[in-house]
Structures are given as C-alpha cells and as structure tokens.
PDB file of N, CA and C in Angstrom:
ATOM      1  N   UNK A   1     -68.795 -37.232  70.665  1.00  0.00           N
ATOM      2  CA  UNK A   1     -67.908 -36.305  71.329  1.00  0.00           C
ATOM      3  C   UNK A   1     -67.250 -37.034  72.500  1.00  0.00           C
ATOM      4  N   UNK A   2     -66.064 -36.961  72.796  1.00  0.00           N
ATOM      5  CA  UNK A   2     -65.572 -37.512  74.023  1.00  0.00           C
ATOM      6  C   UNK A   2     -65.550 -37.240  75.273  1.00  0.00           C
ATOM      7  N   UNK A   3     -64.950 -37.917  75.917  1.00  0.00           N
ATOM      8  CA  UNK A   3     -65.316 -37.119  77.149  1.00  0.00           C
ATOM      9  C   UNK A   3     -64.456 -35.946  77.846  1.00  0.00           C
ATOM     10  N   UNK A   4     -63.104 -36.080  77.681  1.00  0.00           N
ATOM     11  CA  UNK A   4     -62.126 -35.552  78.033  1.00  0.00           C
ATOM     12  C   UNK A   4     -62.642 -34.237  77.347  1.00  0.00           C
ATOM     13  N   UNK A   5     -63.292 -33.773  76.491  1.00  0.00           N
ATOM     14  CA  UNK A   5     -63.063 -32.564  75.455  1.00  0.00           C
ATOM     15  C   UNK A   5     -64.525 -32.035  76.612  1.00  0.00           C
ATOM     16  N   UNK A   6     -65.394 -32.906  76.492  1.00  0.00           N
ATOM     17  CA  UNK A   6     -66.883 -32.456  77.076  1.00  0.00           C
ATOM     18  C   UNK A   6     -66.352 -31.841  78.503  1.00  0.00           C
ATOM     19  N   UNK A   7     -65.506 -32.795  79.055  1.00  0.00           N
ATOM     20  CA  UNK A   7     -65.397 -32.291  80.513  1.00  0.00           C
ATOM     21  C   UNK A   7     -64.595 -30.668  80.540  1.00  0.00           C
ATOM     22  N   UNK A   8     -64.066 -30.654  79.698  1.00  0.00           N
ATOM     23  CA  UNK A   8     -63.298 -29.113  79.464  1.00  0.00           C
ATOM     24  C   UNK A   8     -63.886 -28.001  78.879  1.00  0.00           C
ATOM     25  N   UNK A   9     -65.107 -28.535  78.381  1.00  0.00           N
ATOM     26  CA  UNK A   9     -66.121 -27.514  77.569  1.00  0.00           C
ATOM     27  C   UNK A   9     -67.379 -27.596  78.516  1.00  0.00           C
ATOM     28  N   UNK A  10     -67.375 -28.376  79.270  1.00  0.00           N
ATOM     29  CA  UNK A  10     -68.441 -28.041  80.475  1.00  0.00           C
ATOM     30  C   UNK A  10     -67.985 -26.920  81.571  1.00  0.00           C
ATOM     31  N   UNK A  11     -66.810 -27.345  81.876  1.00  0.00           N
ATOM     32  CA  UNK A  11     -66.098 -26.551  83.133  1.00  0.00           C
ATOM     33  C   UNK A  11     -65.979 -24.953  82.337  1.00  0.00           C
ATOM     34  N   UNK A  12     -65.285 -24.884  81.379  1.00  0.00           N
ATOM     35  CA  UNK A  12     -64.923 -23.619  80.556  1.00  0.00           C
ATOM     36  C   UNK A  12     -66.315 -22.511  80.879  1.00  0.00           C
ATOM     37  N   UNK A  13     -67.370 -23.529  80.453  1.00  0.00           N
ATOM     38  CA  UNK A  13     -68.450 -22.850  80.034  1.00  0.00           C
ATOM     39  C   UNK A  13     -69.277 -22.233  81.168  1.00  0.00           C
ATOM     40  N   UNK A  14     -69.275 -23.065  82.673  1.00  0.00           N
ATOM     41  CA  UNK A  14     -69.791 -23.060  83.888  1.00  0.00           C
ATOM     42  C   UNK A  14     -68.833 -21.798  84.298  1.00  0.00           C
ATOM     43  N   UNK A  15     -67.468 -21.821  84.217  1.00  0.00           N
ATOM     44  CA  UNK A  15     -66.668 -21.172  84.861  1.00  0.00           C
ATOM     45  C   UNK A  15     -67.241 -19.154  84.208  1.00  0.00           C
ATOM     46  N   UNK A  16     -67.331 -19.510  82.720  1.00  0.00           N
ATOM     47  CA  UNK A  16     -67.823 -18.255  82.278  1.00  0.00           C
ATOM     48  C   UNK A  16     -68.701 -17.294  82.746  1.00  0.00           C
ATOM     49  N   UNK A  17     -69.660 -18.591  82.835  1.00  0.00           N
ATOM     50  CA  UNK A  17     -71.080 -18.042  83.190  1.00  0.00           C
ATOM     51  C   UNK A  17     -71.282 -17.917  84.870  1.00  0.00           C
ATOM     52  N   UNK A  18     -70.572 -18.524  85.077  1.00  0.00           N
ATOM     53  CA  UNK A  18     -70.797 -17.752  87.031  1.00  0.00           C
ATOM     54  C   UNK A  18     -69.982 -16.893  87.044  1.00  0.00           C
ATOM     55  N   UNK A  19     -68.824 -16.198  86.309  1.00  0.00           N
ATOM     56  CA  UNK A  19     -67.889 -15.116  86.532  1.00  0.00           C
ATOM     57  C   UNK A  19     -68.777 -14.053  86.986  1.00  0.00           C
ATOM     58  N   UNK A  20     -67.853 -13.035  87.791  1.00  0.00           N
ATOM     59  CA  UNK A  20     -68.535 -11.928  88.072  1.00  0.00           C
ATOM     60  C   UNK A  20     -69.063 -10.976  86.634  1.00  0.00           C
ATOM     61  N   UNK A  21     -70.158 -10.444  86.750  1.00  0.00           N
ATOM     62  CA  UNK A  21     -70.416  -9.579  85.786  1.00  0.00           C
ATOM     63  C   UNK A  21     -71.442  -8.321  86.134  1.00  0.00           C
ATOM     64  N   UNK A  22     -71.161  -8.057  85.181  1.00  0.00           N
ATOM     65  CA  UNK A  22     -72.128  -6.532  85.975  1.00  0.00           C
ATOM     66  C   UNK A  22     -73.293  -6.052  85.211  1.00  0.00           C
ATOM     67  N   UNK A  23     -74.159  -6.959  85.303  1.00  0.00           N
ATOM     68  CA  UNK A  23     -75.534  -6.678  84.559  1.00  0.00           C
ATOM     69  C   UNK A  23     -76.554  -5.997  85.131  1.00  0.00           C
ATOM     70  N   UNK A  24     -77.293  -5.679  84.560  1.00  0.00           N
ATOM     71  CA  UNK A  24     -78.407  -4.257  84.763  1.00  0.00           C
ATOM     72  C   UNK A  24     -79.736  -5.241  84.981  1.00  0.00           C
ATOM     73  N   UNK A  25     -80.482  -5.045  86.647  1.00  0.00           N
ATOM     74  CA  UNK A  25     -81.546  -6.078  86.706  1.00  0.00           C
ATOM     75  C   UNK A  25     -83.003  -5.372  85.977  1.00  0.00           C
ATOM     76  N   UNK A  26     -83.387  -5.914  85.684  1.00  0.00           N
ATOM     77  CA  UNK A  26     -84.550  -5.806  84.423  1.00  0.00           C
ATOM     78  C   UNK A  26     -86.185  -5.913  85.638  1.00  0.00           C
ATOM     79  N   UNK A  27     -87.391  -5.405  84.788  1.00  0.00           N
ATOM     80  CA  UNK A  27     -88.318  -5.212  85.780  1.00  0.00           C
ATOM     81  C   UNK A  27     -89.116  -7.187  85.588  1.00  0.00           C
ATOM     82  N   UNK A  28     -88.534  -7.849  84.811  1.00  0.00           N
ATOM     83  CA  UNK A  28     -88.851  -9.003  84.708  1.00  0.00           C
ATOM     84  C   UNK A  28     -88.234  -9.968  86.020  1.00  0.00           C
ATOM     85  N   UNK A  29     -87.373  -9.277  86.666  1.00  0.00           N
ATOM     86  CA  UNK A  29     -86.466  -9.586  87.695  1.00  0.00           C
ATOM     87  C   UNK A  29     -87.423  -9.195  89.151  1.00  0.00           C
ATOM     88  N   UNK A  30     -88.081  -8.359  88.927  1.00  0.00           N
ATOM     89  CA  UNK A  30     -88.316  -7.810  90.371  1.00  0.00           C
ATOM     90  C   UNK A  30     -88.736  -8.837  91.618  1.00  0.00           C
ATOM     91  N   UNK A  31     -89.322  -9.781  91.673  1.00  0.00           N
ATOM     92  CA  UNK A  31     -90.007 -10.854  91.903  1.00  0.00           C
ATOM     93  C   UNK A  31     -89.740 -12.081  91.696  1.00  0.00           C
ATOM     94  N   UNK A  32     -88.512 -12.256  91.936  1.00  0.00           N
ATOM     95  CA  UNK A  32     -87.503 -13.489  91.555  1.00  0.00           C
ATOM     96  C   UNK A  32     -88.355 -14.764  92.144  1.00  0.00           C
ATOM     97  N   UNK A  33     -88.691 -15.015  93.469  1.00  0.00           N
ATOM     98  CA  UNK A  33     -89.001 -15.708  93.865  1.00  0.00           C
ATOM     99  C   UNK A  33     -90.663 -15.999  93.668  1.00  0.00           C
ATOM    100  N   UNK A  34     -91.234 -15.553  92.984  1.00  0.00           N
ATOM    101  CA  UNK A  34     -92.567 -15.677  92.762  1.00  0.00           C
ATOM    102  C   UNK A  34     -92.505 -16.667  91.267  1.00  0.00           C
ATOM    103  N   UNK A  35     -91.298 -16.832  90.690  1.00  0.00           N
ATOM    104  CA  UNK A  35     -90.962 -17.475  89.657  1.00  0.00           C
ATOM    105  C   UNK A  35     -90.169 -18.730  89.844  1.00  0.00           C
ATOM    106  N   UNK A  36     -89.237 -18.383  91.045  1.00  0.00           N
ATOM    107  CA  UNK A  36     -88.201 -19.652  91.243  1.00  0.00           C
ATOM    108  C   UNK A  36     -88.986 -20.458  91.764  1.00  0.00           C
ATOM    109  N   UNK A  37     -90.157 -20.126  92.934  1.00  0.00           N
ATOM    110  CA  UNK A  37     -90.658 -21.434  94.052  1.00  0.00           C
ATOM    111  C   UNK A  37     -91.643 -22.164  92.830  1.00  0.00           C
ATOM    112  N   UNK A  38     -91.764 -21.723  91.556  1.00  0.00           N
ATOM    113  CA  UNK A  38     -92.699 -22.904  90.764  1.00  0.00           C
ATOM    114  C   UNK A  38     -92.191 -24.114  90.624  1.00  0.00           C
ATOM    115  N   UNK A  39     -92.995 -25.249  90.438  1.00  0.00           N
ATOM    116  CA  UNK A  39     -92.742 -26.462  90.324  1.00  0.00           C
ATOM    117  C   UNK A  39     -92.752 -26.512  88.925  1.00  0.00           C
ATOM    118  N   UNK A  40     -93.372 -25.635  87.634  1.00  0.00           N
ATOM    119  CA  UNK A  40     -93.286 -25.727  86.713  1.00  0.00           C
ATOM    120  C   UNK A  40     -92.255 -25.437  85.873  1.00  0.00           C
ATOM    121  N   UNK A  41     -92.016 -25.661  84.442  1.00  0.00           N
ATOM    122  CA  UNK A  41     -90.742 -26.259  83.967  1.00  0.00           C
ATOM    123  C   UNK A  41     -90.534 -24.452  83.011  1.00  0.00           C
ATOM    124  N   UNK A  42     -89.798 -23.691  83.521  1.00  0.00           N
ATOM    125  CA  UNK A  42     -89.833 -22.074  82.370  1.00  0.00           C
ATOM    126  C   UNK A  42     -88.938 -22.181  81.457  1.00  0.00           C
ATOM    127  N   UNK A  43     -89.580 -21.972  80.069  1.00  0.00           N
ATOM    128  CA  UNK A  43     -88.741 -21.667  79.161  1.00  0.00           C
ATOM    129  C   UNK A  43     -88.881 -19.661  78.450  1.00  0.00           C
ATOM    130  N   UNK A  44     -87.176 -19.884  78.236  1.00  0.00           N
ATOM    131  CA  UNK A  44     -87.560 -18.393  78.515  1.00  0.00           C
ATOM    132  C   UNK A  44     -86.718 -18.726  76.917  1.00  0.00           C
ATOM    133  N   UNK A  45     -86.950 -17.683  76.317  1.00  0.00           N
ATOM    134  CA  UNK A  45     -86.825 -17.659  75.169  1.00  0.00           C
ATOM    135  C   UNK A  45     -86.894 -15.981  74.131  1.00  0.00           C
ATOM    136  N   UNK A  46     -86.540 -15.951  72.913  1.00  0.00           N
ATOM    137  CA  UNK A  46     -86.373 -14.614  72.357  1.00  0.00           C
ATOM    138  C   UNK A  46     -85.431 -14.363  71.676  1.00  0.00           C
ATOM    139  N   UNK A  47     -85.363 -13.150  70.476  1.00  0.00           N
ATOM    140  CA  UNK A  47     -84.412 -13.294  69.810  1.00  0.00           C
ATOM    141  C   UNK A  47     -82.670 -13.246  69.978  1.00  0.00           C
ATOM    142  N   UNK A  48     -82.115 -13.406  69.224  1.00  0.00           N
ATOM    143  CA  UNK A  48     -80.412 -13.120  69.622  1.00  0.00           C
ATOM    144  C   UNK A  48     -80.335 -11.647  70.492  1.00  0.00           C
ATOM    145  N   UNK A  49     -79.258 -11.798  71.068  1.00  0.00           N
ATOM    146  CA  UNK A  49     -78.900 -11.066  71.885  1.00  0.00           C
ATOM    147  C   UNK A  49     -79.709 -10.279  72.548  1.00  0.00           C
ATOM    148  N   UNK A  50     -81.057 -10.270  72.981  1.00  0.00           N
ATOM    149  CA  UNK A  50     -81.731  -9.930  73.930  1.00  0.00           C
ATOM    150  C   UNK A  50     -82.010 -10.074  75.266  1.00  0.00           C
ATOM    151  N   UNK A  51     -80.921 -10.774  75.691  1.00  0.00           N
ATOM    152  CA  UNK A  51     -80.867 -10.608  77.545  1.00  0.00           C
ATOM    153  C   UNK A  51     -80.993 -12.272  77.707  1.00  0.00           C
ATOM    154  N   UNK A  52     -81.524 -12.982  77.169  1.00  0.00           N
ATOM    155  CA  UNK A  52     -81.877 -14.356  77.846  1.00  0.00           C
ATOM    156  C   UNK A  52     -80.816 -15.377  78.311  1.00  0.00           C
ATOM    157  N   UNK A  53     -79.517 -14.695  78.225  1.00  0.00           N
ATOM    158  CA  UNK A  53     -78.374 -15.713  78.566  1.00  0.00           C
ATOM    159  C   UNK A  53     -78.367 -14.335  80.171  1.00  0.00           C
ATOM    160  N   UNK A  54     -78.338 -13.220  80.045  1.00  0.00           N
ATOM    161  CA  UNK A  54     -77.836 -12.250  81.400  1.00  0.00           C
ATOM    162  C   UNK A  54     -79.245 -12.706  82.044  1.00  0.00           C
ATOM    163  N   UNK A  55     -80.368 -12.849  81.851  1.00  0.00           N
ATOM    164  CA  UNK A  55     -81.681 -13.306  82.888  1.00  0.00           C
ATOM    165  C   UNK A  55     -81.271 -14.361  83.715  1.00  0.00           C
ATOM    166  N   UNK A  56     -80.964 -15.721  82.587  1.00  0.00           N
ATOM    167  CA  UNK A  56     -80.169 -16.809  83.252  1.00  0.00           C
ATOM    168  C   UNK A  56     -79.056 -16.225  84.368  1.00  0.00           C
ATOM    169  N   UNK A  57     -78.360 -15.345  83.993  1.00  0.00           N
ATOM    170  CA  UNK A  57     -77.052 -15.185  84.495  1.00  0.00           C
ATOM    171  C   UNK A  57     -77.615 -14.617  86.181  1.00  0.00           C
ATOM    172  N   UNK A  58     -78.782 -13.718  86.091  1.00  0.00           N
ATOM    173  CA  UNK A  58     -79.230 -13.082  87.208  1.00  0.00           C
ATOM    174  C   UNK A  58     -79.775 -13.820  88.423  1.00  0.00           C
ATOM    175  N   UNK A  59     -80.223 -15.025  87.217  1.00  0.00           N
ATOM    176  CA  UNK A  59     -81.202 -15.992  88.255  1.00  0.00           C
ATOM    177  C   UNK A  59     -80.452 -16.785  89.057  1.00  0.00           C
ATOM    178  N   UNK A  60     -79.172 -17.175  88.370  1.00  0.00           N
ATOM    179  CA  UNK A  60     -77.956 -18.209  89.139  1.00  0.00           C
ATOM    180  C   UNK A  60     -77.828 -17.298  90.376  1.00  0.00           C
ATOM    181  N   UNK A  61     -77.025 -16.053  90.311  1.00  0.00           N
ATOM    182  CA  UNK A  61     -77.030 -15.059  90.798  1.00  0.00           C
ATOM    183  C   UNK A  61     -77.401 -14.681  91.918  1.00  0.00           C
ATOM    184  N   UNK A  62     -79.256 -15.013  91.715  1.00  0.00           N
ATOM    185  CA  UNK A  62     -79.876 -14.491  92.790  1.00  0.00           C
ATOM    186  C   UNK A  62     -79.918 -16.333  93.814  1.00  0.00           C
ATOM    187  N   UNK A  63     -79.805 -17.128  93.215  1.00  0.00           N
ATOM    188  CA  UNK A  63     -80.103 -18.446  93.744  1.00  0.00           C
ATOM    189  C   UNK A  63     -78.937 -18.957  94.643  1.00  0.00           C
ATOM    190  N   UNK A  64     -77.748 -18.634  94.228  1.00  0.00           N
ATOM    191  CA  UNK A  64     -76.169 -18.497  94.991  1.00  0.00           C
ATOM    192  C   UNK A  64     -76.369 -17.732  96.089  1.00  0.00           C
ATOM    193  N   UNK A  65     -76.607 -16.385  96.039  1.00  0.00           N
ATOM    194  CA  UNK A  65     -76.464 -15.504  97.331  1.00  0.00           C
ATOM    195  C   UNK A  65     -78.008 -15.636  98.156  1.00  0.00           C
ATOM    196  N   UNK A  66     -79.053 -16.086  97.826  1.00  0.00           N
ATOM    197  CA  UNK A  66     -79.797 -16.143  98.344  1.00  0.00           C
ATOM    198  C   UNK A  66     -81.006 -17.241  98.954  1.00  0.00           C
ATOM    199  N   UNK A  67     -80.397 -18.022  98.211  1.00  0.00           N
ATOM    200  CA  UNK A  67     -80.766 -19.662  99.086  1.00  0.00           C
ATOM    201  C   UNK A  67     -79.216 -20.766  98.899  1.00  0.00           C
ATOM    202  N   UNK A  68     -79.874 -22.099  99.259  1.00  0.00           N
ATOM    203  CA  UNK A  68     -78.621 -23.034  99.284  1.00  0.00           C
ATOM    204  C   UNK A  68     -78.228 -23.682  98.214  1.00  0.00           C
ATOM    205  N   UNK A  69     -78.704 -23.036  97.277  1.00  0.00           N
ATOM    206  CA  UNK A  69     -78.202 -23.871  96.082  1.00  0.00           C
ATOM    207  C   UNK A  69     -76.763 -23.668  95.773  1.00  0.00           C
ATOM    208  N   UNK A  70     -76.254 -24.902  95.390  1.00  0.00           N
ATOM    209  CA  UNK A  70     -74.479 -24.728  95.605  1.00  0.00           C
ATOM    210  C   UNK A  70     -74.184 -24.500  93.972  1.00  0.00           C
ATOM    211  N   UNK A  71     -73.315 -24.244  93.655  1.00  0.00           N
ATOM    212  CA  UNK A  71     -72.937 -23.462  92.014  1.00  0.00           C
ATOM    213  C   UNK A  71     -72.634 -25.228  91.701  1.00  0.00           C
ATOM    214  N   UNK A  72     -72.184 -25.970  92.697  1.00  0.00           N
ATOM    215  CA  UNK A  72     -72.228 -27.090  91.823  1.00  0.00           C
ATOM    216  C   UNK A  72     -73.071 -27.932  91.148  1.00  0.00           C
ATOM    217  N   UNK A  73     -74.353 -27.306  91.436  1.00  0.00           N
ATOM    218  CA  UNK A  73     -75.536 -27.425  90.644  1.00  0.00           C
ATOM    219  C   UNK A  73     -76.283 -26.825  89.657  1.00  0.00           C
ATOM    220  N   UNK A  74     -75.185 -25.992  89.014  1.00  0.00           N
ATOM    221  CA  UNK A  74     -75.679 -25.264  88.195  1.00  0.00           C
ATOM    222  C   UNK A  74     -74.878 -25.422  87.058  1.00  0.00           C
ATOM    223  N   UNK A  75     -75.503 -25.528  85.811  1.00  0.00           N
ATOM    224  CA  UNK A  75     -74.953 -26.046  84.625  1.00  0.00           C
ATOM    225  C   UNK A  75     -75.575 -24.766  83.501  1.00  0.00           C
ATOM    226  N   UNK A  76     -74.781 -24.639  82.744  1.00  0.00           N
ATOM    227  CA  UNK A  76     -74.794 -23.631  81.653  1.00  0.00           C
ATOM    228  C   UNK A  76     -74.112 -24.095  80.649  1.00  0.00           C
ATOM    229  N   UNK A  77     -74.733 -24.312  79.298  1.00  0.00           N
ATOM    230  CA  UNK A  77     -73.863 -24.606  77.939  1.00  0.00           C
ATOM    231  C   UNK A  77     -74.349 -23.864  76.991  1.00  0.00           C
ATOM    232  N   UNK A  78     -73.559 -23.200  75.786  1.00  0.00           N
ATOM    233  CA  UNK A  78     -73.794 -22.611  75.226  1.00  0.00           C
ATOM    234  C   UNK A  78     -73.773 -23.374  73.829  1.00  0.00           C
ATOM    235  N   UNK A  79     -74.540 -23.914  73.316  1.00  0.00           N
ATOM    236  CA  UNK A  79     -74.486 -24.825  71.990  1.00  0.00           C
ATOM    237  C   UNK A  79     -74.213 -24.175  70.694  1.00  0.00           C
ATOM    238  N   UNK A  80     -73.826 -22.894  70.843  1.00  0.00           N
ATOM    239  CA  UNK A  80     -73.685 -22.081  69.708  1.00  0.00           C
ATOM    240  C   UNK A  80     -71.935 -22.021  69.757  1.00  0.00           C
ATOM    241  N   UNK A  81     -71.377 -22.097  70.646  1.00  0.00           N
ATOM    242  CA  UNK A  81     -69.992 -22.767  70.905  1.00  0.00           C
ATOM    243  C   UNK A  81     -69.565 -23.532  69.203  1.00  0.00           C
ATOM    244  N   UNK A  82     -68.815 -23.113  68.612  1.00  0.00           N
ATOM    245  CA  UNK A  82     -68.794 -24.041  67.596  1.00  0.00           C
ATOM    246  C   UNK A  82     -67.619 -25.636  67.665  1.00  0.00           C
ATOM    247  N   UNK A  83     -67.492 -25.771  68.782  1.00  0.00           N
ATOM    248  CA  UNK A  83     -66.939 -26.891  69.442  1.00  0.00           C
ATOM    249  C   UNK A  83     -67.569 -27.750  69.620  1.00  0.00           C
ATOM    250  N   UNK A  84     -69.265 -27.338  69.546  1.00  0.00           N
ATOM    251  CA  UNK A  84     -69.994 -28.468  69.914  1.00  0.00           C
ATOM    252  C   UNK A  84     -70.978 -28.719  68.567  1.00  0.00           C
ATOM    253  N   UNK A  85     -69.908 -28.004  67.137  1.00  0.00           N
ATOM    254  CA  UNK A  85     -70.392 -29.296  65.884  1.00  0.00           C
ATOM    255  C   UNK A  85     -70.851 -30.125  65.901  1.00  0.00           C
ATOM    256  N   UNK A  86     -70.217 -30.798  65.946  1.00  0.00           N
ATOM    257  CA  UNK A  86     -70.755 -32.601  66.388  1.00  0.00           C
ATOM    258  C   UNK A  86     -71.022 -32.989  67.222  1.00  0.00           C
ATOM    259  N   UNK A  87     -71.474 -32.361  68.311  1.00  0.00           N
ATOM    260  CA  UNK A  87     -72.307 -32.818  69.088  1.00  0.00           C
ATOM    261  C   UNK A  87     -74.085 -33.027  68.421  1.00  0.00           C
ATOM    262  N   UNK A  88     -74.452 -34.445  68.856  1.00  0.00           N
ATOM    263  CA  UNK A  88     -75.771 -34.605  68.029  1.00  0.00           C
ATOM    264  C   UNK A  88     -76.512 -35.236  69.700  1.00  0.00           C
ATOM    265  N   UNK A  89     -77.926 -35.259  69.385  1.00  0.00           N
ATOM    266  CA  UNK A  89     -78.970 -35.863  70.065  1.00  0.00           C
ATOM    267  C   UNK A  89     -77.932 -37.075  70.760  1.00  0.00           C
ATOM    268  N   UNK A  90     -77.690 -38.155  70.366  1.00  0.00           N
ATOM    269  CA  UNK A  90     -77.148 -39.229  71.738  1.00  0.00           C
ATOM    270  C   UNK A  90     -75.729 -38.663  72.578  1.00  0.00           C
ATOM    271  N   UNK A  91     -75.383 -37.481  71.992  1.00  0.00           N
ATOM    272  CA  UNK A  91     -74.510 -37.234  72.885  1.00  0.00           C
ATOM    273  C   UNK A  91     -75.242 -36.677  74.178  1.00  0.00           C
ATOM    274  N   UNK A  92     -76.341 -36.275  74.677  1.00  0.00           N
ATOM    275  CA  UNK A  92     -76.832 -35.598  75.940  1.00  0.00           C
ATOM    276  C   UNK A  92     -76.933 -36.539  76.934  1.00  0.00           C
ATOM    277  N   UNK A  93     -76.894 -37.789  77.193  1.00  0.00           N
ATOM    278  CA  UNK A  93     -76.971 -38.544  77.821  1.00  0.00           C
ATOM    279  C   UNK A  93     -75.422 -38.872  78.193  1.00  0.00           C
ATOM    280  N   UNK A  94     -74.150 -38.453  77.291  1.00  0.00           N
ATOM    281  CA  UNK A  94     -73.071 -38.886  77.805  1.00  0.00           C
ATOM    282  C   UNK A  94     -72.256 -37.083  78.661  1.00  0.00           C
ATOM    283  N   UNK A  95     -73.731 -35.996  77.880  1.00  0.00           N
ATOM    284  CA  UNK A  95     -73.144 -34.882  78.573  1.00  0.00           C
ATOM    285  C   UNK A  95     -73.613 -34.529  79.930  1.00  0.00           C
ATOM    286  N   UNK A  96     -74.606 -35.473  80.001  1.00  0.00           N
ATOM    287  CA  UNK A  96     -74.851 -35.530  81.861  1.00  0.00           C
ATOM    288  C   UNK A  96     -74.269 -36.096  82.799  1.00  0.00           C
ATOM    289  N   UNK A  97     -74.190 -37.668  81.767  1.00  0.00           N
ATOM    290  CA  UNK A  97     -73.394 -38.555  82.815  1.00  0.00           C
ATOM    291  C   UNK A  97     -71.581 -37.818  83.293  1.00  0.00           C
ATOM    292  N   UNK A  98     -71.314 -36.745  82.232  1.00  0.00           N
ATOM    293  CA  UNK A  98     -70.333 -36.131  82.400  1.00  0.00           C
ATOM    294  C   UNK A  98     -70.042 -34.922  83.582  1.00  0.00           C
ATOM    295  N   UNK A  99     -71.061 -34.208  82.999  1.00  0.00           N
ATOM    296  CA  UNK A  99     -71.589 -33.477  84.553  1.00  0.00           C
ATOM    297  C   UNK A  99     -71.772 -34.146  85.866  1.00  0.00           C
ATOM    298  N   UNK A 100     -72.147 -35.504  85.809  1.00  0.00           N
ATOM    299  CA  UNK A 100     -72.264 -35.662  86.915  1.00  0.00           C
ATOM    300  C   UNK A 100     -70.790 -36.275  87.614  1.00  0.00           C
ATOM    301  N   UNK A 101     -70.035 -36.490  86.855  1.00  0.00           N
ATOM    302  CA  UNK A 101     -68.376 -36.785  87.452  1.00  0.00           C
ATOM    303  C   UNK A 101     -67.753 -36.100  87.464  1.00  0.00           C
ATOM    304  N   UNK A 102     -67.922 -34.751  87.142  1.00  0.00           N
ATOM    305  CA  UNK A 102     -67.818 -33.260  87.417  1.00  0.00           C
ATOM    306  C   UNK A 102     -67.938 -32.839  89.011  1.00  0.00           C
TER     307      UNK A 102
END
C-alpha cells in the first residue's frame, strides 16, 4: 500500500472517529479511570455491531476532555474499510511509520 493513499485513509479515518457524536454511556463506562490508569494491555472485543467501536469512541472522549492526552495521539483504523484489501501483515510497520509523519 502506499503511502500517499495510507496517509489519506489514516487522517479520513481519525477525523471520523473523533467527530462529534452522540452516544449513550453504558454501565461498562462508569469507572473509566479504574480501567484507563492500568498498565495492562485491554482487548475489548464482541460481536458485529455491538458497541465496541462507540466504547472506543467514549474512551477517546473521556481521555480528550479529561486528562492531557492530545487527539494527536490517538489513532483509529477501521480494517473492514474495503480500501484496505491489500493491505497485508508488512504493511503495519509502514502504517506507523506513516502515522508518525502525520
């Protein structure tokens, strides 16, 4: 995949996912920070369309308005994008180094 296309399907995708939206906070939410201060690595997971892209969306959310994390540290891709066909395994190493000239 190149880069010019990656850098436009990174931004597209970042830009989506921090848009304003108006999601409904869930009781998995209540206690944000009893989850964020872990050092451990969460995978959150579950079937289609069951909330796990709006959880993500809540957590950016709560991490923007409520500590210093800058949105320019926050990355979101959606691999179901069918743009990212051909994207295979050695491309992740050229989709970071991309992010990071972002």
């Amino acid at each position: 995949m190149d880069s010019i296309t990656l850098k436009s399907l990174l931004l597209e995708h970042k830009n989506r996912f921090l848009s304003e939206k108006e999601l409904i906070k869930r009781d998995v939410f209540q206690k944000p920070d009893r989850i964020l201060d872990s050092r451990e690595i969460i995978f959150i997971s579950g079937v289609r369309r069951c909330g796990k892209s709006s959880l993500l969306s809540l957590i950016s959310e709560y991490l923007l308005e409520n500590t210093e994390v800058n949105k320019n540290n926050i990355l979101f891709v959606n691999f179901e994008d069918e743009r990212f066909i051909n994207f295979t395994v050695d491309d992740f190493e050229k989709l970071y180094q991309t992010y990071l000239e972002l």
